[in-house]
C-alpha atoms as a PDB file:
ATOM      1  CA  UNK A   1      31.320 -21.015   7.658  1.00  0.00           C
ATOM      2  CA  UNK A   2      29.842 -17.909   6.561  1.00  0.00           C
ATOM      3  CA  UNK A   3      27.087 -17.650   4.312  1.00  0.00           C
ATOM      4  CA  UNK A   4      27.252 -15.349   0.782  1.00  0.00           C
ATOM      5  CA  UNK A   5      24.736 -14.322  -1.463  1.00  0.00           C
ATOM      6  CA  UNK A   6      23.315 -11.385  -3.750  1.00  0.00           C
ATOM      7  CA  UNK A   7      20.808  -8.749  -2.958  1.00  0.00           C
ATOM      8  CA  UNK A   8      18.954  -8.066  -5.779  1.00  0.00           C
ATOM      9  CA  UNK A   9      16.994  -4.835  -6.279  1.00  0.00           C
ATOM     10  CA  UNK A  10      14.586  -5.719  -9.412  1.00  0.00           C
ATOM     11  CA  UNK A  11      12.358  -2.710  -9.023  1.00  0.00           C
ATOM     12  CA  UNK A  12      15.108  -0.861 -10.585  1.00  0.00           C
ATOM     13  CA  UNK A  13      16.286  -3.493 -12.847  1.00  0.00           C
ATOM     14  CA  UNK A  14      16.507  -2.170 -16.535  1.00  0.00           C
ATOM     15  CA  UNK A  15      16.595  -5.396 -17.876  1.00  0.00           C
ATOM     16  CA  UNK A  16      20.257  -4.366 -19.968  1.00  0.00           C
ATOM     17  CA  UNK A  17      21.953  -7.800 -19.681  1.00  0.00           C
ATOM     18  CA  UNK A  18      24.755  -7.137 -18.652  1.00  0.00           C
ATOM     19  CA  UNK A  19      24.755  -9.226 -15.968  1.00  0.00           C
ATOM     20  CA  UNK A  20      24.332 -12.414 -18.533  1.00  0.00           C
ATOM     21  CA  UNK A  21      27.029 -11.016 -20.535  1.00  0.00           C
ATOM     22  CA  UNK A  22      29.886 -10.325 -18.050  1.00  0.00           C
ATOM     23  CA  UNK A  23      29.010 -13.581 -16.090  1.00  0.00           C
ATOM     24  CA  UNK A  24      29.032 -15.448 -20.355  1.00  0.00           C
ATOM     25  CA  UNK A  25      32.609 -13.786 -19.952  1.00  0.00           C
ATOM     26  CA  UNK A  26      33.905 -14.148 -16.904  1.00  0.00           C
ATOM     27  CA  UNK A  27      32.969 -18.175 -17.517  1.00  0.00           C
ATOM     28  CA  UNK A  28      33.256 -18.990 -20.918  1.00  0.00           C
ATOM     29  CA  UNK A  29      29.798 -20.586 -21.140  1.00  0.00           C
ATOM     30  CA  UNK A  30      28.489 -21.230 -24.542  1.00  0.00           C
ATOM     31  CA  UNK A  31      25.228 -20.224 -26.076  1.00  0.00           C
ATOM     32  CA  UNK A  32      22.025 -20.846 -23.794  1.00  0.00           C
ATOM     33  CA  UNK A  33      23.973 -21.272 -20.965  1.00  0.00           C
ATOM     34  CA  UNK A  34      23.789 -19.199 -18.264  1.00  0.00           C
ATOM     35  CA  UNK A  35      25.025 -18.387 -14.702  1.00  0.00           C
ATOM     36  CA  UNK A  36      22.485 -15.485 -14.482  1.00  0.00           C
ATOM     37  CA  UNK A  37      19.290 -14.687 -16.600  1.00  0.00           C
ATOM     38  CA  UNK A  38      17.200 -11.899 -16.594  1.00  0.00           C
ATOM     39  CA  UNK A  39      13.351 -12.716 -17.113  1.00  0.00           C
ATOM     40  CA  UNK A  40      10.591 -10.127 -18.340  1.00  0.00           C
ATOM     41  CA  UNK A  41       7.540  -9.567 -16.483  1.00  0.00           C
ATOM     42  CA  UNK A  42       4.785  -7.536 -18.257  1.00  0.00           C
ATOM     43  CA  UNK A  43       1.526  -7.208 -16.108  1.00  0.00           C
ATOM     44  CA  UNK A  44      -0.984  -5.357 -17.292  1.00  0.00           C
ATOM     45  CA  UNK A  45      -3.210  -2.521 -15.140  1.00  0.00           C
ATOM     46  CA  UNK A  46      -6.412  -0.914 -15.524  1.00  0.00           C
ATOM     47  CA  UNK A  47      -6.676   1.423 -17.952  1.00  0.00           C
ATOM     48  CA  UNK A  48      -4.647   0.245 -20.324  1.00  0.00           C
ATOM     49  CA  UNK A  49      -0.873   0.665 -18.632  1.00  0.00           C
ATOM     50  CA  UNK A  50       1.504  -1.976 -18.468  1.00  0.00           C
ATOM     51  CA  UNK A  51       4.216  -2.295 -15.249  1.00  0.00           C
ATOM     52  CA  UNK A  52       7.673  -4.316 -16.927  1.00  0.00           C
ATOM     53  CA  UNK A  53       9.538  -5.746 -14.115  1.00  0.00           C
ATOM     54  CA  UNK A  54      13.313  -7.265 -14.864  1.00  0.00           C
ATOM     55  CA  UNK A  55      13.943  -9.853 -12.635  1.00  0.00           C
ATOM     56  CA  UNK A  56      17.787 -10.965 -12.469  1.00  0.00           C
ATOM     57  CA  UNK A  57      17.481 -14.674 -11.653  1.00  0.00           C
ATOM     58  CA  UNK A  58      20.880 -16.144 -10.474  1.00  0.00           C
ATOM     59  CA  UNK A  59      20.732 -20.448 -12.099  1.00  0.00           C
ATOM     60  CA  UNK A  60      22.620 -23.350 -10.777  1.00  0.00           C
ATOM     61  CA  UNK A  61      25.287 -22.816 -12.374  1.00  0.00           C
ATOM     62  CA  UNK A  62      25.978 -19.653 -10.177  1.00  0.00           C
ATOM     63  CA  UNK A  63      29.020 -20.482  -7.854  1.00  0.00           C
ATOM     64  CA  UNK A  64      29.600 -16.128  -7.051  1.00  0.00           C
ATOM     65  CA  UNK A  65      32.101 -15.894  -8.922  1.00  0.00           C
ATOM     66  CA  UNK A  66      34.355 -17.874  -6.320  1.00  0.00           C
ATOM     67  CA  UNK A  67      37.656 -17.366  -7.502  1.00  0.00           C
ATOM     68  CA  UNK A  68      36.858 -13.570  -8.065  1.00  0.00           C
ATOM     69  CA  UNK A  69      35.575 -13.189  -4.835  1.00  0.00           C
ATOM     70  CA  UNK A  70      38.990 -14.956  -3.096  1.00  0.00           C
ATOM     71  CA  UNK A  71      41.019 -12.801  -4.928  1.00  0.00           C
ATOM     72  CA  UNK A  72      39.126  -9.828  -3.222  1.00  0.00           C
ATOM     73  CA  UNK A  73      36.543  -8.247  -6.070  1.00  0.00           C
ATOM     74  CA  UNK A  74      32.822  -8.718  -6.572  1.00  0.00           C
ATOM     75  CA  UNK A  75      31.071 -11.249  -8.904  1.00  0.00           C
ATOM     76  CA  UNK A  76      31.062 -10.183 -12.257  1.00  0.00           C
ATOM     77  CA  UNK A  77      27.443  -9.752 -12.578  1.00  0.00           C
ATOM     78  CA  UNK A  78      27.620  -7.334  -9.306  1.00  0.00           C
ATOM     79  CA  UNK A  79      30.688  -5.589 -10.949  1.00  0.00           C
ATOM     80  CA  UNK A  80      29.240  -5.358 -14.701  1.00  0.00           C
ATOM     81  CA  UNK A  81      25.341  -4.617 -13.753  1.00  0.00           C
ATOM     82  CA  UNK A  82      25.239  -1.018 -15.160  1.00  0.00           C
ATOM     83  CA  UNK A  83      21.776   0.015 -12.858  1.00  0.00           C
ATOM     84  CA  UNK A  84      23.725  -0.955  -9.386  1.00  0.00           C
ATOM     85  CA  UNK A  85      20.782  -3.149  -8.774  1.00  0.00           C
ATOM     86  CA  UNK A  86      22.727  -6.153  -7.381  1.00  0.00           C
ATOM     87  CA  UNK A  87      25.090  -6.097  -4.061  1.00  0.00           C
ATOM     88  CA  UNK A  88      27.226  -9.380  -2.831  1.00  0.00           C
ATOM     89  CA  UNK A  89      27.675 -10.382   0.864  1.00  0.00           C
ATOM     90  CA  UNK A  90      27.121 -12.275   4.072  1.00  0.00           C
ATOM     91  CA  UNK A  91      23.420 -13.113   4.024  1.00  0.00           C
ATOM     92  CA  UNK A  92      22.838 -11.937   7.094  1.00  0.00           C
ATOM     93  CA  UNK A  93      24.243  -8.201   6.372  1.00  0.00           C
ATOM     94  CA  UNK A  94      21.905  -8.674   3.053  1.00  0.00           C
ATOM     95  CA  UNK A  95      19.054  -9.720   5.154  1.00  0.00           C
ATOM     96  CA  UNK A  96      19.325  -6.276   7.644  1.00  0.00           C
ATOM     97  CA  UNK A  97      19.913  -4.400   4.497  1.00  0.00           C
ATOM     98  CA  UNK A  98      16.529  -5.210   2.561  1.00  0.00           C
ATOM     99  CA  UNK A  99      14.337  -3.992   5.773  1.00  0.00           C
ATOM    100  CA  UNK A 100      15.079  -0.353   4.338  1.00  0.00           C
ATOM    101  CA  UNK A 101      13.804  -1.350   0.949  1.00  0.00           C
ATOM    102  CA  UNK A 102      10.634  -3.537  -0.112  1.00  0.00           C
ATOM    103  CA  UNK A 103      11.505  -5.634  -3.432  1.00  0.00           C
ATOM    104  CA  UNK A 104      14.372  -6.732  -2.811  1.00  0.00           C
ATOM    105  CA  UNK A 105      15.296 -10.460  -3.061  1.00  0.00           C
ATOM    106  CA  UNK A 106      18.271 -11.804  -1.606  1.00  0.00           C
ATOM    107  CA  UNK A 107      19.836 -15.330  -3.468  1.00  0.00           C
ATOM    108  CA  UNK A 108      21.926 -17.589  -2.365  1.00  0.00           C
ATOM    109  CA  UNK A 109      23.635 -20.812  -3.795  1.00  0.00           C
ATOM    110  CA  UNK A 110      22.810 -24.076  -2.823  1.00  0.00           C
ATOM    111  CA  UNK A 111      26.794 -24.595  -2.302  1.00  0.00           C
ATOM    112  CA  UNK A 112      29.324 -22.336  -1.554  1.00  0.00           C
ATOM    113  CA  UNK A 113      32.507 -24.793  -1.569  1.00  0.00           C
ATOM    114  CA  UNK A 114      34.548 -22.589  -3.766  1.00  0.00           C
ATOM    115  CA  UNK A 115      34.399 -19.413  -1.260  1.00  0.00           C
ATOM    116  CA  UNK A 116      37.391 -19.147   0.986  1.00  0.00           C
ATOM    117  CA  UNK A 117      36.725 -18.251   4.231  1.00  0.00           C
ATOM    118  CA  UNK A 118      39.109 -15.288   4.502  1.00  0.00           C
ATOM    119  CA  UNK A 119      36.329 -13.660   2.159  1.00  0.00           C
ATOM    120  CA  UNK A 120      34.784 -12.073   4.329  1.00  0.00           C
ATOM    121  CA  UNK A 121      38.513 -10.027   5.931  1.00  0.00           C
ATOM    122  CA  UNK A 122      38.475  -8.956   2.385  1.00  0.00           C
ATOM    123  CA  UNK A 123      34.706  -7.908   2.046  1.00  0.00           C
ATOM    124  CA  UNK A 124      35.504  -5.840   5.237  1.00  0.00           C
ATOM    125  CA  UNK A 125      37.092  -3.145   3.646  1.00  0.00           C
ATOM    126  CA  UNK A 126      34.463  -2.910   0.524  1.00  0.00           C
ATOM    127  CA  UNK A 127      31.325  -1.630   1.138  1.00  0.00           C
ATOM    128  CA  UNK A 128      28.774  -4.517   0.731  1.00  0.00           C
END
């Protein structure tokens, strides 16, 4: 079975939410749950300057959005995130794809029952 995950591109995370939001939505999870959570990194440099990294951090509770992604369309949090940082796929087309690009992460769920394996027929025609 082929494997699926998210590339995540958090030096250009703007730390918006919307990934939290759409993936609150797209599951009806309550308050202080979460599928997806972006964390706030503030390190601070000489001189004075700070560097603010948003790192989207996929939970347990992540499962890709498996029936959106049988039915042929992205995870919400890959469809909703409004700085394009995030990209779903086979890990190992993720994998090639984050040699062009230092930090990068690429996640991946501990199970991926729900994913049907026609998945990726249908990812063949979208660009990953």
């Amino acid at each position: 079975m082929k494997r699926f995950g998210l590339l995540i591109d958090y030096e250009y995370c703007t730390g918006c939410h919307s990934c939290e939001v759409a993936c609150k939505q797209e599951h009806g999870y309550p308050v202080g749950t979460e599928g997806i959570k972006v964390f706030e990194y503030i390190q601070e440099l000489q001189r004075g300057r700070l560097y603010i990294t948003h790192i989207p951090f996929p939970t347990e509770l992540c499962d890709l959005c498996a029936p959106r992604v049988n039915e042929g369309r992205t995870p919400a949090c890959v469809k909703h995130c409004m700085a394009d940082v995030m990209k779903f796929g086979p890990v190992d087309k993720l994998a090639a794809e984050i040699q062009n690009k230092p930090r990068q992460v690429i996640w991946e769920p501990r199970h991926q029952d729900g994913i049907s394996s026609k998945t990726d027929a249908v990812l063949g025609q979208q660009k990953v």
